[in-house]
N, C-alpha and C. Protein backbone atom coordinates (compact mmCIF):
# COMPACT_ATOMS: atom_id res chain seq x y z
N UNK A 1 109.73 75.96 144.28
CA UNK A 1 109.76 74.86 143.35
C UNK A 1 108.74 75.12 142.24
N UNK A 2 109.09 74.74 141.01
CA UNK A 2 108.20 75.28 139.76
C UNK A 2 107.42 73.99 139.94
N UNK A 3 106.41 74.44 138.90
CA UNK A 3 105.24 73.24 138.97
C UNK A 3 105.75 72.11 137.68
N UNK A 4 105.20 71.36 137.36
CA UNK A 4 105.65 70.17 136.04
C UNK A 4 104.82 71.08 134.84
N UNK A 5 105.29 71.50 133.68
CA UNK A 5 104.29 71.68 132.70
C UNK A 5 103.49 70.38 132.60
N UNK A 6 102.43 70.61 132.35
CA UNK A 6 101.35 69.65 131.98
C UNK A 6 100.38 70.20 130.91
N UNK A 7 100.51 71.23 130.08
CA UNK A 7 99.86 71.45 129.06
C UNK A 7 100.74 72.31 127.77
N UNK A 8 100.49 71.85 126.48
CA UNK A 8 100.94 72.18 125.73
C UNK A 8 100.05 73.08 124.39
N UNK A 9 100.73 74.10 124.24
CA UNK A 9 99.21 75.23 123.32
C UNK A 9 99.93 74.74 121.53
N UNK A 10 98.49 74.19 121.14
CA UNK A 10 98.79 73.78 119.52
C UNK A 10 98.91 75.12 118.75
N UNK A 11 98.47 76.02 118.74
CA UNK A 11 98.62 77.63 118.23
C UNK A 11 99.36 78.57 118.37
N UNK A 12 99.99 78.90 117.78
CA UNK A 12 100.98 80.02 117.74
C UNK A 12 100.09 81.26 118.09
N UNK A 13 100.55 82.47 119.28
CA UNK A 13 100.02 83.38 119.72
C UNK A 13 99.90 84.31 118.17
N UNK A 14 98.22 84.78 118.79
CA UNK A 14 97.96 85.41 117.29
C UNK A 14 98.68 86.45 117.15
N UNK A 15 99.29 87.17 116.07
CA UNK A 15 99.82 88.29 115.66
C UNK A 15 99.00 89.70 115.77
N UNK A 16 99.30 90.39 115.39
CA UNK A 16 98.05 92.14 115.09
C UNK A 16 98.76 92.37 113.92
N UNK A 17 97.86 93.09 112.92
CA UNK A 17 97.97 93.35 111.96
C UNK A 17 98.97 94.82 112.05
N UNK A 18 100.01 94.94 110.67
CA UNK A 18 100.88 95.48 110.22
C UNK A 18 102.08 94.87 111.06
N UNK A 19 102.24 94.12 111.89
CA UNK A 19 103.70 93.81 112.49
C UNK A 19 104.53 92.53 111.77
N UNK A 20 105.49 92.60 111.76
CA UNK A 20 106.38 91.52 110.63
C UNK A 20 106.03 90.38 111.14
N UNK A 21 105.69 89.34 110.36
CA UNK A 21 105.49 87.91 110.49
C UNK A 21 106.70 86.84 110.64
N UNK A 22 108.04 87.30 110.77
CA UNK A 22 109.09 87.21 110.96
C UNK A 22 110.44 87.51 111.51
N UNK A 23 111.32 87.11 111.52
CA UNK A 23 112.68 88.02 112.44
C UNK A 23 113.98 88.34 111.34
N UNK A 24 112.74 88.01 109.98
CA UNK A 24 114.04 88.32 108.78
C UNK A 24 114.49 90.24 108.92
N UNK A 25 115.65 90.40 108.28
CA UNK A 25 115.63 92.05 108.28
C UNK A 25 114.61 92.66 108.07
N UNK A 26 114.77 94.10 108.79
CA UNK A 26 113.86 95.43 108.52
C UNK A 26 114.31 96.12 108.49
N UNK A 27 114.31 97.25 107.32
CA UNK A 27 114.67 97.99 106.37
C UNK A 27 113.80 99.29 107.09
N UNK A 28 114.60 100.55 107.27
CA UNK A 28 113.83 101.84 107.12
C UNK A 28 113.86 102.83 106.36
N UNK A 29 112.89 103.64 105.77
CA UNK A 29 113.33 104.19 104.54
C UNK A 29 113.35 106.02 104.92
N UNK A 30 114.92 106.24 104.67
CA UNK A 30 115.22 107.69 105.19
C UNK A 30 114.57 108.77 104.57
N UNK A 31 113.72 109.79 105.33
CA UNK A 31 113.12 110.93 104.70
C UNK A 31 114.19 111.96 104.54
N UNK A 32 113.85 112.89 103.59
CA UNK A 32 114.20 113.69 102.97
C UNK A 32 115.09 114.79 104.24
N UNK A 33 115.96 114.89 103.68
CA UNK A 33 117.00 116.11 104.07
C UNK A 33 116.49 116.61 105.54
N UNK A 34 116.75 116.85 106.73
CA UNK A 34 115.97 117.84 107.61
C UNK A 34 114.77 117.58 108.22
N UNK A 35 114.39 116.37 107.80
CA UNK A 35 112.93 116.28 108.16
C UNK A 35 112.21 114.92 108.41
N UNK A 36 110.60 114.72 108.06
CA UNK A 36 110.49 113.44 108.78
C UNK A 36 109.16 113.04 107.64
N UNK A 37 108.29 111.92 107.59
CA UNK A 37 107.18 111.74 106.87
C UNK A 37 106.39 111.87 107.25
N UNK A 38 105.51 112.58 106.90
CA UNK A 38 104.17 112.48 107.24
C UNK A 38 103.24 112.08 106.37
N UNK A 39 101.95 112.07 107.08
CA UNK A 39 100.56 111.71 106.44
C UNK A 39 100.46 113.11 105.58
N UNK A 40 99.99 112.52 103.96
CA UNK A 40 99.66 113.23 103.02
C UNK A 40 98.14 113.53 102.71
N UNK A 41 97.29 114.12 101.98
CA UNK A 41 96.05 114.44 101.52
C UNK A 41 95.13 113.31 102.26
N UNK A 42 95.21 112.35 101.75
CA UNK A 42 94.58 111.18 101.97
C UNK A 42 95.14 110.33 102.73
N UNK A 43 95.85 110.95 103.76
CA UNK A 43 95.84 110.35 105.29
C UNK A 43 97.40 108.80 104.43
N UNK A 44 97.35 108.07 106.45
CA UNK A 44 98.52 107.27 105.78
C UNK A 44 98.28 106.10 107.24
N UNK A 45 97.45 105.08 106.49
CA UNK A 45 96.91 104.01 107.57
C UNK A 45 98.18 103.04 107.85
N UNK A 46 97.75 102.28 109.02
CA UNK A 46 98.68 101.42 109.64
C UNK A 46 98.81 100.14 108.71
N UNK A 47 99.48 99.15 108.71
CA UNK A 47 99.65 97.93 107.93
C UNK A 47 99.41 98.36 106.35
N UNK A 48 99.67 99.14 105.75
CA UNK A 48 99.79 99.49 104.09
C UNK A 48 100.45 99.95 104.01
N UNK A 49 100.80 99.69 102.57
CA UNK A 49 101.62 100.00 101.67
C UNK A 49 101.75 101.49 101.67
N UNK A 50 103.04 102.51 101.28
CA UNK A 50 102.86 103.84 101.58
C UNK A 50 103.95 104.43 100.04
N UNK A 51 102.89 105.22 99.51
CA UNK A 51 104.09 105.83 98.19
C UNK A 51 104.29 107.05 98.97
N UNK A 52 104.81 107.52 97.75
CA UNK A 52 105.61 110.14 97.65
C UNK A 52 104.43 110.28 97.36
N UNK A 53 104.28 111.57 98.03
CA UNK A 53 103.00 112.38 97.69
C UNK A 53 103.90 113.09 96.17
N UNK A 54 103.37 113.28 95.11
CA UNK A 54 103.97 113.85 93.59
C UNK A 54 104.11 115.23 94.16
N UNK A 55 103.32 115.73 94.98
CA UNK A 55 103.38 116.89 95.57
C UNK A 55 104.86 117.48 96.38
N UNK A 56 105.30 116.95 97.20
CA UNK A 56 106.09 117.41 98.24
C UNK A 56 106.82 115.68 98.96
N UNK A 57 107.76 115.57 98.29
CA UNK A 57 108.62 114.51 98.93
C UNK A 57 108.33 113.82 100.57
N UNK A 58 108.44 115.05 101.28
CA UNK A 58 107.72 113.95 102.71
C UNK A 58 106.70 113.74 103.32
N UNK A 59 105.40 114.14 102.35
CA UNK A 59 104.39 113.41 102.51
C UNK A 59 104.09 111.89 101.65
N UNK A 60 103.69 110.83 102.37
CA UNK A 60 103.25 109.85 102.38
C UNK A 60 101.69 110.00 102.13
N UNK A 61 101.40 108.93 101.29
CA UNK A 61 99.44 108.50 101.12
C UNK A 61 99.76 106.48 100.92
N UNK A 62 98.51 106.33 101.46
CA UNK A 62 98.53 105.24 101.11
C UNK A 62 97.73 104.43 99.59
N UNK A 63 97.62 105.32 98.29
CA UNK A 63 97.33 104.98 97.21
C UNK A 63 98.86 105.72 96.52
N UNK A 64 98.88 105.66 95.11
CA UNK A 64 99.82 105.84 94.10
C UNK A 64 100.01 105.04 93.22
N UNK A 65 100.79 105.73 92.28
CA UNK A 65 101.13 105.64 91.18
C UNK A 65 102.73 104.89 91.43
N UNK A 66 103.51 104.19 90.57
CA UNK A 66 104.79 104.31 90.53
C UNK A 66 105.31 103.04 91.39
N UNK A 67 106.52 103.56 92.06
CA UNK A 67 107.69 102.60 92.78
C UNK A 67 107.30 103.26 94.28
N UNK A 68 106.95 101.40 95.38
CA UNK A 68 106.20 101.92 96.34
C UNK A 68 107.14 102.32 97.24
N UNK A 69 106.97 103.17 98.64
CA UNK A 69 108.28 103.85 99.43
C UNK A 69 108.09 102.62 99.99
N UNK A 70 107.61 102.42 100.84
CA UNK A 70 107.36 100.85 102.10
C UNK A 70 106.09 100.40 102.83
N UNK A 71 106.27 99.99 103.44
CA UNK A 71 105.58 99.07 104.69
C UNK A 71 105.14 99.97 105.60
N UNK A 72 104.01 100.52 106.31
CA UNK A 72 103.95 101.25 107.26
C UNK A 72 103.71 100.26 108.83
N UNK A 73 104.56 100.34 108.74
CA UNK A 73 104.20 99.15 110.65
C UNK A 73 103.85 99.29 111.41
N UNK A 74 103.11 98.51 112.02
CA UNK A 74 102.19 98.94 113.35
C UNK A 74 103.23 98.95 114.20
N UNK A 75 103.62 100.02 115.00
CA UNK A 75 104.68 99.95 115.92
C UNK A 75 104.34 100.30 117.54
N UNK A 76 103.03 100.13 117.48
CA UNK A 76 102.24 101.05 118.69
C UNK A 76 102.77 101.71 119.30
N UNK A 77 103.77 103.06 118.57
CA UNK A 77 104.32 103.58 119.42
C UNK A 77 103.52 105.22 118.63
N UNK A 78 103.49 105.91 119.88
CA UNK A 78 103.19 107.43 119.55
C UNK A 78 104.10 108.74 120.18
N UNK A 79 103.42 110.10 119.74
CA UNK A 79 104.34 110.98 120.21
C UNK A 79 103.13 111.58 120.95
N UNK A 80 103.05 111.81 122.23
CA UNK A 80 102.13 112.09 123.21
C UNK A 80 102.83 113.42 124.40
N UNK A 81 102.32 114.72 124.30
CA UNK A 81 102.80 115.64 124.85
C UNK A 81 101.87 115.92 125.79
N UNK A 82 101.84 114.85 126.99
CA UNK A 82 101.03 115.22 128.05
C UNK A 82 101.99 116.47 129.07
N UNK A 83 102.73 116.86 129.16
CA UNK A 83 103.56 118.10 130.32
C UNK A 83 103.39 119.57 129.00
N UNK A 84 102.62 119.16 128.00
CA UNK A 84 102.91 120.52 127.16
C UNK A 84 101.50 121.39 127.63
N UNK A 85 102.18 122.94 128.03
CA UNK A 85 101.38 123.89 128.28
C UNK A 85 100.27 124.32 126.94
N UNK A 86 99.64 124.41 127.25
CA UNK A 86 98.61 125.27 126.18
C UNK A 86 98.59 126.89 126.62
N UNK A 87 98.80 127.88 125.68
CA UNK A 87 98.89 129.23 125.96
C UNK A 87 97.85 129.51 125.40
């Protein structure tokens, strides 16, 4: 048998920074031919804004010039090769 709620929370659970504040669409923006984005010269932080490196199309920075690529989202997800041998 469940218990009776008897308390009610006035606050909405806090968020973490870079994750959408909403359940409107999300948009991903396709890299170049063959390949994938990466962090450019000056690196490419979580929750900012992300332009083209002028350099080489799939690097990303988080300063620029121009028309911005997107949103970088906190997605807490990583690529982690714990079974990879070291030779």
């Amino acid at each position: 048998m469940m218990a009776f709620q008897n308390n009610v929370a006035l606050y909405q659970a806090p968020g973490r920074e870079g994750d959408f504040a909403s359940c409107n669409d999300a948009f991903a923006v396709v890299p170049p031919l063959g390949g994938c984005f990466r962090a450019g010269s000056t690196g490419t932080v979580m929750a900012r804004f992300a332009w083209r490196d002028d350099s080489k199309p799939s690097l990303v920075n988080n300063s620029g010039t121009g028309e911005i690529l997107g949103f970088v989202r906190n997605e807490r997800t990583a690529l982690v090769n714990w079974d990879e041998k070291t030779v």
